[in-house]
Protein backbone atom coordinates (compact mmCIF):
# COMPACT_ATOMS: atom_id res chain seq x y z
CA UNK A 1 -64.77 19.40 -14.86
CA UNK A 2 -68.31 19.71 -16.45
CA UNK A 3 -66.77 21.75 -19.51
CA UNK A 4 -64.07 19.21 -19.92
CA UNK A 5 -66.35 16.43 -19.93
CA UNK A 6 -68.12 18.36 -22.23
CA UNK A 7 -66.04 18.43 -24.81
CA UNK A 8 -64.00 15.30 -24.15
CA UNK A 9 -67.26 13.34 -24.84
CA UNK A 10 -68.11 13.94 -28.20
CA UNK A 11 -63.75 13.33 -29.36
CA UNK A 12 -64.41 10.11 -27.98
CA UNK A 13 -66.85 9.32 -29.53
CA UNK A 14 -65.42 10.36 -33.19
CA UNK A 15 -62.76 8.45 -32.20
CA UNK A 16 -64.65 5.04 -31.30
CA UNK A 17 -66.32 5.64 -34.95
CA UNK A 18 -63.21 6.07 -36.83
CA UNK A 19 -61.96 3.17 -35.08
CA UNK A 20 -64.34 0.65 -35.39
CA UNK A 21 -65.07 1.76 -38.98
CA UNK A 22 -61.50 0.85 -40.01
CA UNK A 23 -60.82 -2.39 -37.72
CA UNK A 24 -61.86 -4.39 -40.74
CA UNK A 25 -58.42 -3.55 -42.19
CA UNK A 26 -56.71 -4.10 -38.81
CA UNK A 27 -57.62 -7.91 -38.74
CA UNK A 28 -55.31 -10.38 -40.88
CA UNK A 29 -56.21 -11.56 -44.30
CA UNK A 30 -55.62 -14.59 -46.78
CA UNK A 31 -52.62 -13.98 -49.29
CA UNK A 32 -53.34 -15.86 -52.36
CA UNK A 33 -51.54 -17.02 -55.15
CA UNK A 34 -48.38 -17.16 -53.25
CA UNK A 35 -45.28 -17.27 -55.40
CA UNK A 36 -43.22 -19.89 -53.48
CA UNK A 37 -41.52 -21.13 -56.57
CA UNK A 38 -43.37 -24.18 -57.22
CA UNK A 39 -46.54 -24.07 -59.43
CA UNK A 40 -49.16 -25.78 -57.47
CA UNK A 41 -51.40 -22.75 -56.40
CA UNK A 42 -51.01 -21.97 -52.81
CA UNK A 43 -53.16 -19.89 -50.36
CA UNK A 44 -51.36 -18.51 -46.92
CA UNK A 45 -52.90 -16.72 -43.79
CA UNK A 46 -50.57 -15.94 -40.96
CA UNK A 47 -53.02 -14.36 -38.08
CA UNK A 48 -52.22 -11.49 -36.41
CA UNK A 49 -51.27 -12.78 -33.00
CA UNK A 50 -49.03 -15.52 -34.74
CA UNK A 51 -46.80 -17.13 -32.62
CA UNK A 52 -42.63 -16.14 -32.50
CA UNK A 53 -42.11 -19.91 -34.11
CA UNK A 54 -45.66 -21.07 -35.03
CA UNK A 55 -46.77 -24.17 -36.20
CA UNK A 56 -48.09 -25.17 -39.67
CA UNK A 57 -51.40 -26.51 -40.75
CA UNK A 58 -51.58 -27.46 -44.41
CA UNK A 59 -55.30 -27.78 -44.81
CA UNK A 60 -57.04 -29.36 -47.84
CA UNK A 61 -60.09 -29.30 -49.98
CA UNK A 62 -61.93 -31.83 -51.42
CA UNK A 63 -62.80 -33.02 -55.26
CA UNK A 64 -64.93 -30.18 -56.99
CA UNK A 65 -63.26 -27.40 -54.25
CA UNK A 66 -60.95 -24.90 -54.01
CA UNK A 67 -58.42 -23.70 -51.53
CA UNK A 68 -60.66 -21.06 -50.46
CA UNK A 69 -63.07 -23.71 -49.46
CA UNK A 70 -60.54 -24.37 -46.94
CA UNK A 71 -59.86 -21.08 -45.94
CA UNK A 72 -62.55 -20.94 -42.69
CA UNK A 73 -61.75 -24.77 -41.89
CA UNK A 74 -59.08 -23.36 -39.46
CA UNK A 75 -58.88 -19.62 -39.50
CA UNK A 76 -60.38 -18.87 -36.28
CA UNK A 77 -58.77 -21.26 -34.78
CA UNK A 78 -55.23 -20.03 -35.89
CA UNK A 79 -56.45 -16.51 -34.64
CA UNK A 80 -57.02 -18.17 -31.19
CA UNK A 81 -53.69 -19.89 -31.35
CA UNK A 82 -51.23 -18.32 -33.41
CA UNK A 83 -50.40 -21.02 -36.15
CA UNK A 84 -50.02 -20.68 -39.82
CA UNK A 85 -52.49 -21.81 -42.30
CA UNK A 86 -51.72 -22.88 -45.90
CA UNK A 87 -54.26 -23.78 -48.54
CA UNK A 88 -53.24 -25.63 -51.46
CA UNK A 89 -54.94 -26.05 -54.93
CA UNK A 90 -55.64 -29.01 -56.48
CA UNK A 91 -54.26 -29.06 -60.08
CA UNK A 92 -57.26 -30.74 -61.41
CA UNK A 93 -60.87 -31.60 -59.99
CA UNK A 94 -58.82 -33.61 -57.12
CA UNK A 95 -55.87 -33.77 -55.70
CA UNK A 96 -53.28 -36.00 -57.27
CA UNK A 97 -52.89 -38.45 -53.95
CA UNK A 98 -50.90 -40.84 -55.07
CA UNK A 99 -48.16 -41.83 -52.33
CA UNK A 100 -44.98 -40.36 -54.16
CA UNK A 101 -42.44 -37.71 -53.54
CA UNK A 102 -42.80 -36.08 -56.36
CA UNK A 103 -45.22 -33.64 -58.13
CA UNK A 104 -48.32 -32.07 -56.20
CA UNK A 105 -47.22 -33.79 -52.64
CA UNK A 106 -43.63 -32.10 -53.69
CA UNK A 107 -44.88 -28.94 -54.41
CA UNK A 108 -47.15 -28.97 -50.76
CA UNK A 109 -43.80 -29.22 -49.13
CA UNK A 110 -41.98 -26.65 -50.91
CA UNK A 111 -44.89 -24.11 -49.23
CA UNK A 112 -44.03 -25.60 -46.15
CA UNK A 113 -40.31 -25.01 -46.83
CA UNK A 114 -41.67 -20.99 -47.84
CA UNK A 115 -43.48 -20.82 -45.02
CA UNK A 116 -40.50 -21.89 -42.67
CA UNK A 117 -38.39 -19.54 -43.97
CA UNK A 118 -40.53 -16.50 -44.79
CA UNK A 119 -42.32 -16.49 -41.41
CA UNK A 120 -39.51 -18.44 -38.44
CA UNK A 121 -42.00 -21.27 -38.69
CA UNK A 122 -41.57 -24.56 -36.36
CA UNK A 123 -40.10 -27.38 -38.50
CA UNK A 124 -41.22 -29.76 -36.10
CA UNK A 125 -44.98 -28.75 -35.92
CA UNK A 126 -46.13 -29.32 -39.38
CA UNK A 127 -49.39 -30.97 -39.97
CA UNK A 128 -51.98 -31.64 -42.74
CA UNK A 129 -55.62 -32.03 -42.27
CA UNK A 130 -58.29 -32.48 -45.23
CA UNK A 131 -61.67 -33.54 -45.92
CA UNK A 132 -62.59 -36.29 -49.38
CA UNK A 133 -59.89 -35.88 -51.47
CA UNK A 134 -57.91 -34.00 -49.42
CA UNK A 135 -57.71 -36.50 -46.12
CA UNK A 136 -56.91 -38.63 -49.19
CA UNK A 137 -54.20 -36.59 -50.02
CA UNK A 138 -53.68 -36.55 -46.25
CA UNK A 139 -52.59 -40.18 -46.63
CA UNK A 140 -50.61 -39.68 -49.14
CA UNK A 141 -48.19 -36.81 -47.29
CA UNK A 142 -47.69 -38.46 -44.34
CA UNK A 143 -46.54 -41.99 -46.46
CA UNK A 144 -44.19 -39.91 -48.69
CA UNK A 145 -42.95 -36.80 -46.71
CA UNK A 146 -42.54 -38.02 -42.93
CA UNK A 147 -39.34 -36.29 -42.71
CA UNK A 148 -41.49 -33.53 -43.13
CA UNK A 149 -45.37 -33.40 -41.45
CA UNK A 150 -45.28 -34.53 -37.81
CA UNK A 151 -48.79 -35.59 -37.71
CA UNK A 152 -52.35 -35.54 -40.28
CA UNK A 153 -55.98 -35.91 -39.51
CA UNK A 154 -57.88 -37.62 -42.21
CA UNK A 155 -62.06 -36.86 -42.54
CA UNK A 156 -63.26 -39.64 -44.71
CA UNK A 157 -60.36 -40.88 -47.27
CA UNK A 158 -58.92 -44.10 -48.29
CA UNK A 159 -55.57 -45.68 -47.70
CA UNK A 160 -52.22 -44.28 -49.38
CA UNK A 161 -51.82 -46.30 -52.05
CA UNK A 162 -56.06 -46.70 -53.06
CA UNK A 163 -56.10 -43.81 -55.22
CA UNK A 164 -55.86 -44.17 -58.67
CA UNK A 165 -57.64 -41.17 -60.48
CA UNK A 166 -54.67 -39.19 -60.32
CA UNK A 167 -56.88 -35.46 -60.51
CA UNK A 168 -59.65 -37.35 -61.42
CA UNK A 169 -61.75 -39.01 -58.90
CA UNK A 170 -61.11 -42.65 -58.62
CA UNK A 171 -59.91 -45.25 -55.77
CA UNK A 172 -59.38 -49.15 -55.58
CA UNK A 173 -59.23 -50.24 -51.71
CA UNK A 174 -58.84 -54.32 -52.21
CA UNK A 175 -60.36 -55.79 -49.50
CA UNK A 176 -57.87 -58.78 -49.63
CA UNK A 177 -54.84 -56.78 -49.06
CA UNK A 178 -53.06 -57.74 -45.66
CA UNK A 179 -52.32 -54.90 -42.95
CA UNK A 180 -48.66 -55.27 -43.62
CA UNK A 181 -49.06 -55.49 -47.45
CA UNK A 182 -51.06 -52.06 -46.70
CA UNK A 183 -47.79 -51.02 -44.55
CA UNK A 184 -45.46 -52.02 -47.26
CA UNK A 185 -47.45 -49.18 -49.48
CA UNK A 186 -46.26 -46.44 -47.25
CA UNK A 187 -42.61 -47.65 -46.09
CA UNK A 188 -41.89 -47.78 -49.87
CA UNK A 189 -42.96 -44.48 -50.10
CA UNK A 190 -39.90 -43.16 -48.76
CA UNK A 191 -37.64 -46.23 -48.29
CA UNK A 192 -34.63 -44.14 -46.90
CA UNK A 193 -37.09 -43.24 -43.92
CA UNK A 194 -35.90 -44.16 -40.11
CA UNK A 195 -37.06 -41.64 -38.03
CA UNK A 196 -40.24 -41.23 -36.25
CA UNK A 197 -43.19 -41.61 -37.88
CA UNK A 198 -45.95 -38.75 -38.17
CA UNK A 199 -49.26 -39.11 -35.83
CA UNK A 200 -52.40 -39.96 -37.57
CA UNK A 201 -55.99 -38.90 -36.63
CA UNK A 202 -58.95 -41.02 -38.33
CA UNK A 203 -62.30 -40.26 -39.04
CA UNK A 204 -65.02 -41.81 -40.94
CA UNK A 205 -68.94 -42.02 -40.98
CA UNK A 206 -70.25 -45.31 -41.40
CA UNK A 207 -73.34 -43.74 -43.80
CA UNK A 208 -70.24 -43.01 -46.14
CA UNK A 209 -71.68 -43.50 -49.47
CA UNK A 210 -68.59 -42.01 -51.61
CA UNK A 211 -65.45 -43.09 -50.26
CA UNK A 212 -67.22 -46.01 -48.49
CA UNK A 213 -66.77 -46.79 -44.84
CA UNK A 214 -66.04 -50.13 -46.06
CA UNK A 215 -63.35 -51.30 -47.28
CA UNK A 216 -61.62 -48.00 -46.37
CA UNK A 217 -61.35 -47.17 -42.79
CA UNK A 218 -60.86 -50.93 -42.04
CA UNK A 219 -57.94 -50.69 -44.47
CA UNK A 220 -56.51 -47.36 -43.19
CA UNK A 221 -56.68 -48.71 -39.15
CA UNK A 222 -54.71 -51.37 -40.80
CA UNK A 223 -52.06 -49.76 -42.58
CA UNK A 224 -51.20 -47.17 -40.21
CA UNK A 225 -51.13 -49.65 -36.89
CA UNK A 226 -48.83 -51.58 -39.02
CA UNK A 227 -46.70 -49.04 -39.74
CA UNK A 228 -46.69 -47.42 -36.21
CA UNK A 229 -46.28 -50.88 -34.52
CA UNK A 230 -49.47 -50.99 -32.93
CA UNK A 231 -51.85 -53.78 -31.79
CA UNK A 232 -55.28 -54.02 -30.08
CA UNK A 233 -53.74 -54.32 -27.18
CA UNK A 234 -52.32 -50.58 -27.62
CA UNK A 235 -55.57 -48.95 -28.29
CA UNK A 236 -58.13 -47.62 -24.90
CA UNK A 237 -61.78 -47.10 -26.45
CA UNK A 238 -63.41 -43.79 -25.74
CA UNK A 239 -65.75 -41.35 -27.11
CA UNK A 240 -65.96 -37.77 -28.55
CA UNK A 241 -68.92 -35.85 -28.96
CA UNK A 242 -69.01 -33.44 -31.82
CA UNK A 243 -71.55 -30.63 -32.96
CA UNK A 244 -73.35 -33.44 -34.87
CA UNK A 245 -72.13 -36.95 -33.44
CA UNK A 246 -71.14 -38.63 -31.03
CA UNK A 247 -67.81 -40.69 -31.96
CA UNK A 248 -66.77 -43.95 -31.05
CA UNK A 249 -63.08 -43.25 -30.45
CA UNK A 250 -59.64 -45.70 -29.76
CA UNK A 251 -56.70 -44.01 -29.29
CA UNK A 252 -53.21 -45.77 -29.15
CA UNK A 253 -50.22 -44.86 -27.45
CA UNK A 254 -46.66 -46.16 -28.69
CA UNK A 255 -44.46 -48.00 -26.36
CA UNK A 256 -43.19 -45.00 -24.82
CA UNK A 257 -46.62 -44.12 -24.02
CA UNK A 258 -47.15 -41.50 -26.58
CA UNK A 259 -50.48 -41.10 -28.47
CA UNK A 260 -49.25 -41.68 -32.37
CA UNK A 261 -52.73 -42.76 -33.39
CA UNK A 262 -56.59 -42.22 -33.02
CA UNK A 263 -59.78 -43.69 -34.70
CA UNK A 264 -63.06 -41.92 -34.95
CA UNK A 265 -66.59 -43.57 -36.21
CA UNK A 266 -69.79 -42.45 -36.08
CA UNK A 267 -72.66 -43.96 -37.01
CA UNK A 268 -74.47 -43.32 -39.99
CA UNK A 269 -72.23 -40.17 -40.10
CA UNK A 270 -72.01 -38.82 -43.96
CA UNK A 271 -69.14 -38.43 -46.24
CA UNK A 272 -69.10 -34.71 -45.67
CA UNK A 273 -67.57 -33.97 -42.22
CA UNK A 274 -66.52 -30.53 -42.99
CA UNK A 275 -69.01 -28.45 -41.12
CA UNK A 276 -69.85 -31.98 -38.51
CA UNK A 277 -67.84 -29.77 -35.93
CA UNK A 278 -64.70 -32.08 -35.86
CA UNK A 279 -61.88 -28.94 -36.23
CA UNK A 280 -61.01 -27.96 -32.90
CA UNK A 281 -60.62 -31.74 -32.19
CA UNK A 282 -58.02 -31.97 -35.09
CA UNK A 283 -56.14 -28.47 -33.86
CA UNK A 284 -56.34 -30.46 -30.15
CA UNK A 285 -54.53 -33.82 -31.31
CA UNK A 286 -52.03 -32.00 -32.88
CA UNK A 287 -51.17 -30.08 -30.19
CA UNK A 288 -51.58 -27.03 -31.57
CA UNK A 289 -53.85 -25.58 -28.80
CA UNK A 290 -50.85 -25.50 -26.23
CA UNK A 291 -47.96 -23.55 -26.06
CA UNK A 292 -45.12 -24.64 -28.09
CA UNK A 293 -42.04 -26.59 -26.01
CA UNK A 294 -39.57 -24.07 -24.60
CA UNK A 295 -37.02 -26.08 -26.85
CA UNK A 296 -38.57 -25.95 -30.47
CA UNK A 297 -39.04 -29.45 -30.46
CA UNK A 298 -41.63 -31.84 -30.13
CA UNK A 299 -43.25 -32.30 -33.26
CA UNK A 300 -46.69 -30.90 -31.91
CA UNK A 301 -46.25 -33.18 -28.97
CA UNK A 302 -48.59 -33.05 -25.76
CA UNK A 303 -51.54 -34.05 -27.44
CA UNK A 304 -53.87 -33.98 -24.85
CA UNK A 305 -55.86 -37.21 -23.68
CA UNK A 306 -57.77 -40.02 -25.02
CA UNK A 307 -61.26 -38.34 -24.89
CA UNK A 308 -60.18 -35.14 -25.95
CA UNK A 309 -60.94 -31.65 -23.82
CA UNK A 310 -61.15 -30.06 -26.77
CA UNK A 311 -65.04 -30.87 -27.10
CA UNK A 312 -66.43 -27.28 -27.74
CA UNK A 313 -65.72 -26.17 -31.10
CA UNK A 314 -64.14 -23.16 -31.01
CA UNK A 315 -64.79 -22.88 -26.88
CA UNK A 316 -61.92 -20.27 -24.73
CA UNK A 317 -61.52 -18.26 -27.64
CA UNK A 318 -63.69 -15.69 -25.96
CA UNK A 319 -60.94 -14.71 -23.28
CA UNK A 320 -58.61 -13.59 -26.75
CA UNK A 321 -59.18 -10.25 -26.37
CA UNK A 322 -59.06 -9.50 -22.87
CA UNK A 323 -55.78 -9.89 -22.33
CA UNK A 324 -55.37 -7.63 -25.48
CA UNK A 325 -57.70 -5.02 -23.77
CA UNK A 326 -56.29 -5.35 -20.61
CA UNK A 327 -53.34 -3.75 -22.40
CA UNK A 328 -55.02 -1.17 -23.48
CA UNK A 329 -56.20 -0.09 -20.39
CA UNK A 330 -52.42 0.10 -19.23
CA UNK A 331 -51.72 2.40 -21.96
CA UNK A 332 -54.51 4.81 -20.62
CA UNK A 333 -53.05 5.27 -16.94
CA UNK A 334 -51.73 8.79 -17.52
CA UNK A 335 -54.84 9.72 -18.47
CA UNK A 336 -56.48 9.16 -15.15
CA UNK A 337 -60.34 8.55 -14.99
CA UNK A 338 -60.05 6.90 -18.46
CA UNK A 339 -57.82 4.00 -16.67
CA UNK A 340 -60.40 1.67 -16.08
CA UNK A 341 -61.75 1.34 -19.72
CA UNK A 342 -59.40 -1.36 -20.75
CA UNK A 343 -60.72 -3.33 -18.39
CA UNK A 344 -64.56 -2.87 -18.97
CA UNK A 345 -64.26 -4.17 -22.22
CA UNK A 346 -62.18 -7.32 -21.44
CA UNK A 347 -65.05 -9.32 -22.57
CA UNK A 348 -64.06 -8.32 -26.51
CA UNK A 349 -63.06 -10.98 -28.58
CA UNK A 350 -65.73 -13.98 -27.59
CA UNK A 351 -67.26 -13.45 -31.31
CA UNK A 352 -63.88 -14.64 -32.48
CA UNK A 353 -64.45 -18.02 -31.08
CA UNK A 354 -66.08 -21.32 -32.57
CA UNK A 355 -64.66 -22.49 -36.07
CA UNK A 356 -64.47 -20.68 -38.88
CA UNK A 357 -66.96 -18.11 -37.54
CA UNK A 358 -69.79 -20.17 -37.06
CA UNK A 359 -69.62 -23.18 -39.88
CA UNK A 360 -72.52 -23.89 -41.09
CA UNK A 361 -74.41 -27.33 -43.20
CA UNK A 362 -75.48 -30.16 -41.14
CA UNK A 363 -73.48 -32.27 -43.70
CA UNK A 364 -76.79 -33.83 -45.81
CA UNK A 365 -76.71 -36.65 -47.90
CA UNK A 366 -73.68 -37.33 -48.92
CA UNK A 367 -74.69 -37.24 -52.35
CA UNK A 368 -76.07 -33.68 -51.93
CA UNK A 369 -74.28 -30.38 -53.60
CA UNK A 370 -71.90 -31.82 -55.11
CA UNK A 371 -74.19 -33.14 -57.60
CA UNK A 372 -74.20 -35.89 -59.90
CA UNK A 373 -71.69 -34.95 -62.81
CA UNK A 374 -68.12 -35.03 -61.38
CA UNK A 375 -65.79 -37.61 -61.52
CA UNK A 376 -65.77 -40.72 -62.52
CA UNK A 377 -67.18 -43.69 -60.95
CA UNK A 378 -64.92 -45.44 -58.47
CA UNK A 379 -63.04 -48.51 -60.03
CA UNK A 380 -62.62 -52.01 -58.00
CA UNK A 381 -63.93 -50.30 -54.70
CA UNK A 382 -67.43 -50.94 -55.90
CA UNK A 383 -68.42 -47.46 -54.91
CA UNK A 384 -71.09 -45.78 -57.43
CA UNK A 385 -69.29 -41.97 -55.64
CA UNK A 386 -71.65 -39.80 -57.65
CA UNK A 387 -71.23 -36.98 -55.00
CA UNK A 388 -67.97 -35.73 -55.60
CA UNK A 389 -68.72 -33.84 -58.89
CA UNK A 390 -70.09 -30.62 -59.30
CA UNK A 391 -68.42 -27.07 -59.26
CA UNK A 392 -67.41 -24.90 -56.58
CA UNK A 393 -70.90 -22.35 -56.02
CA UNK A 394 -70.66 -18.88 -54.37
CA UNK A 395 -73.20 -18.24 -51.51
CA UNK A 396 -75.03 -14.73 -51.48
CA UNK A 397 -72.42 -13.16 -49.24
CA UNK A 398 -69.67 -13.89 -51.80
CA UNK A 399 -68.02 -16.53 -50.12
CA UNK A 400 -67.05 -20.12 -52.00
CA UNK A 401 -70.07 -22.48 -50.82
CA UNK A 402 -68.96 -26.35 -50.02
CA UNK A 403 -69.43 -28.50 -53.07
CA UNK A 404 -68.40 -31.25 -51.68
CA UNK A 405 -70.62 -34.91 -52.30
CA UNK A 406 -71.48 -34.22 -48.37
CA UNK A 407 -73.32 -31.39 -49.40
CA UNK A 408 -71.93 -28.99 -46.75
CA UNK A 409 -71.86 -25.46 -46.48
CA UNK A 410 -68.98 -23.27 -45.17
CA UNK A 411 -69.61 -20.35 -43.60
CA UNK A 412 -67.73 -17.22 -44.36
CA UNK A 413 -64.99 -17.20 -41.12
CA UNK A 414 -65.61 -15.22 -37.92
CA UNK A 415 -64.87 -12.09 -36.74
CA UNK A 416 -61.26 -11.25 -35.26
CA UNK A 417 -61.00 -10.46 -31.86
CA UNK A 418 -61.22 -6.61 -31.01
CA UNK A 419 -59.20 -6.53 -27.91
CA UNK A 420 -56.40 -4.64 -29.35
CA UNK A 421 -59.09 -2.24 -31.33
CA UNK A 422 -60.20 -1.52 -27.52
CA UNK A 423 -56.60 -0.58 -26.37
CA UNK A 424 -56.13 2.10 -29.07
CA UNK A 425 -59.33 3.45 -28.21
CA UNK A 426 -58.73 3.63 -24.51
CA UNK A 427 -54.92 4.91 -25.57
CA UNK A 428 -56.54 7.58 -27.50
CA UNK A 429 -59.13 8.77 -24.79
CA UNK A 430 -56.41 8.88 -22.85
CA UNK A 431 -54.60 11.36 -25.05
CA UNK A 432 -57.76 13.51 -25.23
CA UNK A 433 -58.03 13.89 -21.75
CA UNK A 434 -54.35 15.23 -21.35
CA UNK A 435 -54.72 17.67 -24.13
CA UNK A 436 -58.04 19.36 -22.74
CA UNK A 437 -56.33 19.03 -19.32
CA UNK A 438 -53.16 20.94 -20.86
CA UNK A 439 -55.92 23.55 -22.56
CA UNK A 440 -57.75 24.27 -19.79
CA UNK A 441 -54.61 24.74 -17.77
């Protein structure tokens, strides 16, 4: 036994190098510049453990950005849960969110229509989630495509219907207009419309000094309890605690008892909420965290709770790669005392959780990175918006840095979870030790 040992050791341990050198190619990757046949630029990562009919996540950057400043917004979290993740690029220094089905909103929901098709998406489970311009652009999806997205969060944007730069930065939020002149905006958006109306998830700092916490988030809470049907009455006050804040929260369930909409202030929170730890949150309300309904319906329904248990960013993704290791360790029975490897790493996988791998930037004045040339000054909002200019800056490890007005950093994303990596390495010890037991025999 000492001889086999002997020999068995030092295989192993070639093996566990070639392994471990190469698991950066096992783990998924972004597919850019995805020919879907429309010609706004589109971004696409479907993780590895993707689910048989996963949901959709069309996530958004903001003025000055690019899709791959969206990339690490969501990417561990679609690791963790198995949904797809597509990045859009703006055609100009914005996005063009002007509530119409037609042009840059069209082209969004051609990907989605790709993505459907190419991958057995869920139809039903279709969301969009940005940050500046792109919970703008949010807005303006969910006014003109609700046969299409099934819910949006929106980080700091103004009504559909406010912006007026086009791909240009500029907004108008009137501060006269009445809640259901602000509903009229997005029922004429797609006038044929009868169906259910997508969810909406609101968010805004009141130390907004771009798209201004007033007259904006007033405004939104306006149009879209219009729209939904909603009064006070409807909405149960709460709170949520992110990695930064601590948000005042009223969610408001339907007449049915559903949860179609939730507000979210914090005080003296910036423009920037990209890296304020708000993503798991987001994934949570459009039930994305759970497992899909056994039917294929449900529009990402289940959300769960007012409060939210979602409160960790990124928390019970370290149990990923257990169960993938556990497998592993299956593989390995024949191979006797190897059997109970799987198992000792079980643990593999925890670096995988959090969001995006550990973002980054406390969010800074909101006037920060961005700097002071983009865009042009907002019109009849009365906002002087400064922070949404600037270019899109690479950090020393290559990755796109936030440029954002916030002046927050992303991160590059985390690491994938290595519980599979585990189970080849246990499957191949196992091998080993039934070839030297063959030799020896």
């Amino acid at each position: 036994m000492t001889t086999k040992l002997r020999f068995v050791a030092p295989a192993v341990a070639s093996l566990a190098t070639v392994l471990l050198g190469v698991s950066p190619s096992l783990a998924a990757s972004w597919q850019t510049n995805v020919r879907y046949g429309g010609n706004t630029a589109m971004d696409l990562y479907v993780p590895d453990n993707v689910d048989a009919s996963p949901g959709i996540v069309v996530s958004l950057h903001y003025c000055s950005g690019r899709a791959a400043n969206a990339h690490g917004w969501f990417q561990a979290l679609a690791d963790q849960h198995g949904f797809v993740i597509i990045t859009p690029q703006a055609g100009g220094n914005c996005f063009d969110a002007t509530p119409a089905r037609s042009g840059e909103r069209e082209a969004i929901t051609k990907m989605v229509e790709y993505v459907i098709t190419q991958n057995n998406a869920d139809a039903a489970r279709v969301f969009a989630a940005g940050a500046s311009s792109g919970a703008c652009m949010t807005n303006a999806l969910l006014a003109a495509y609700p046969d299409v997205f099934a819910g949006g969060s929106v980080l700091a944007g103004v009504p559909a219907g406010a912006w007026t730069g086009g791909n240009a930065y500029g907004w108008s939020t009137p501060g006269n207009r009445t809640a259901a002149q602000w509903g009229d905006i997005v029922r004429n958006a797609h006038p044929g419309f009868t169906g259910e109306r997508p969810r909406v998830q609101l968010w805004h700092g009141t130390g907004d000094d771009t798209l201004t916490y007033n007259p904006n988030f007033p405004a939104e809470v306006a149009q879209w309890t219009n729209v939904l049907g909603l009064t006070d009455t409807d909405g149960t006050t709460g709170s949520f605690r992110g990695s930064l804040d601590t948000w005042t929260r009223i969610s408001y369930k339907n007449a049915a008892g559903e949860l179609v909409l939730e507000t979210n202030v914090a005080q003296g929170a910036p423009h920037d909420l990209s890296g304020r730890g708000l993503w798991a949150d987001v994934v949570r309300f459009f039930g994305l965290d759970m497992d899909p309904p056994a039917t294929g319906e449900g529009g990402g329904g289940g959300a769960s709770g007012e409060g939210g248990g979602a409160s960790g960013e990124g928390g019970g993704a370290s149990g990923e790669g257990g169960g993938a290791s556990g497998e592993g360790g299956g593989a390995s029975g024949e191979g006797g005392s190897a059997s109970g490897e799987g198992g000792s790493a079980s643990g593999e996988g925890g670096s995988a959780s959090g969001e995006g791998g550990g973002v980054v930037g406390t969010g800074g004045a909101a006037n920060g990175a961005g700097g002071a040339t983009g865009g042009s000054t907002s019109t009849a909002g009365g906002s002087t918006a400064s922070g949404e200019g600037g270019s899109a800056t690479t950090g020393s490890d290559g990755t796109p840095s936030d440029a954002d007005g916030g002046g927050c950093t992303l991160a590059a994303s985390g690491q994938r979870p290595r519980g599979a990596l585990v189970g080849l390495l246990v499957a191949g010890l196992g091998a080993l030790v039934r070839r030297r037991r063959r030799s020896a025999a």
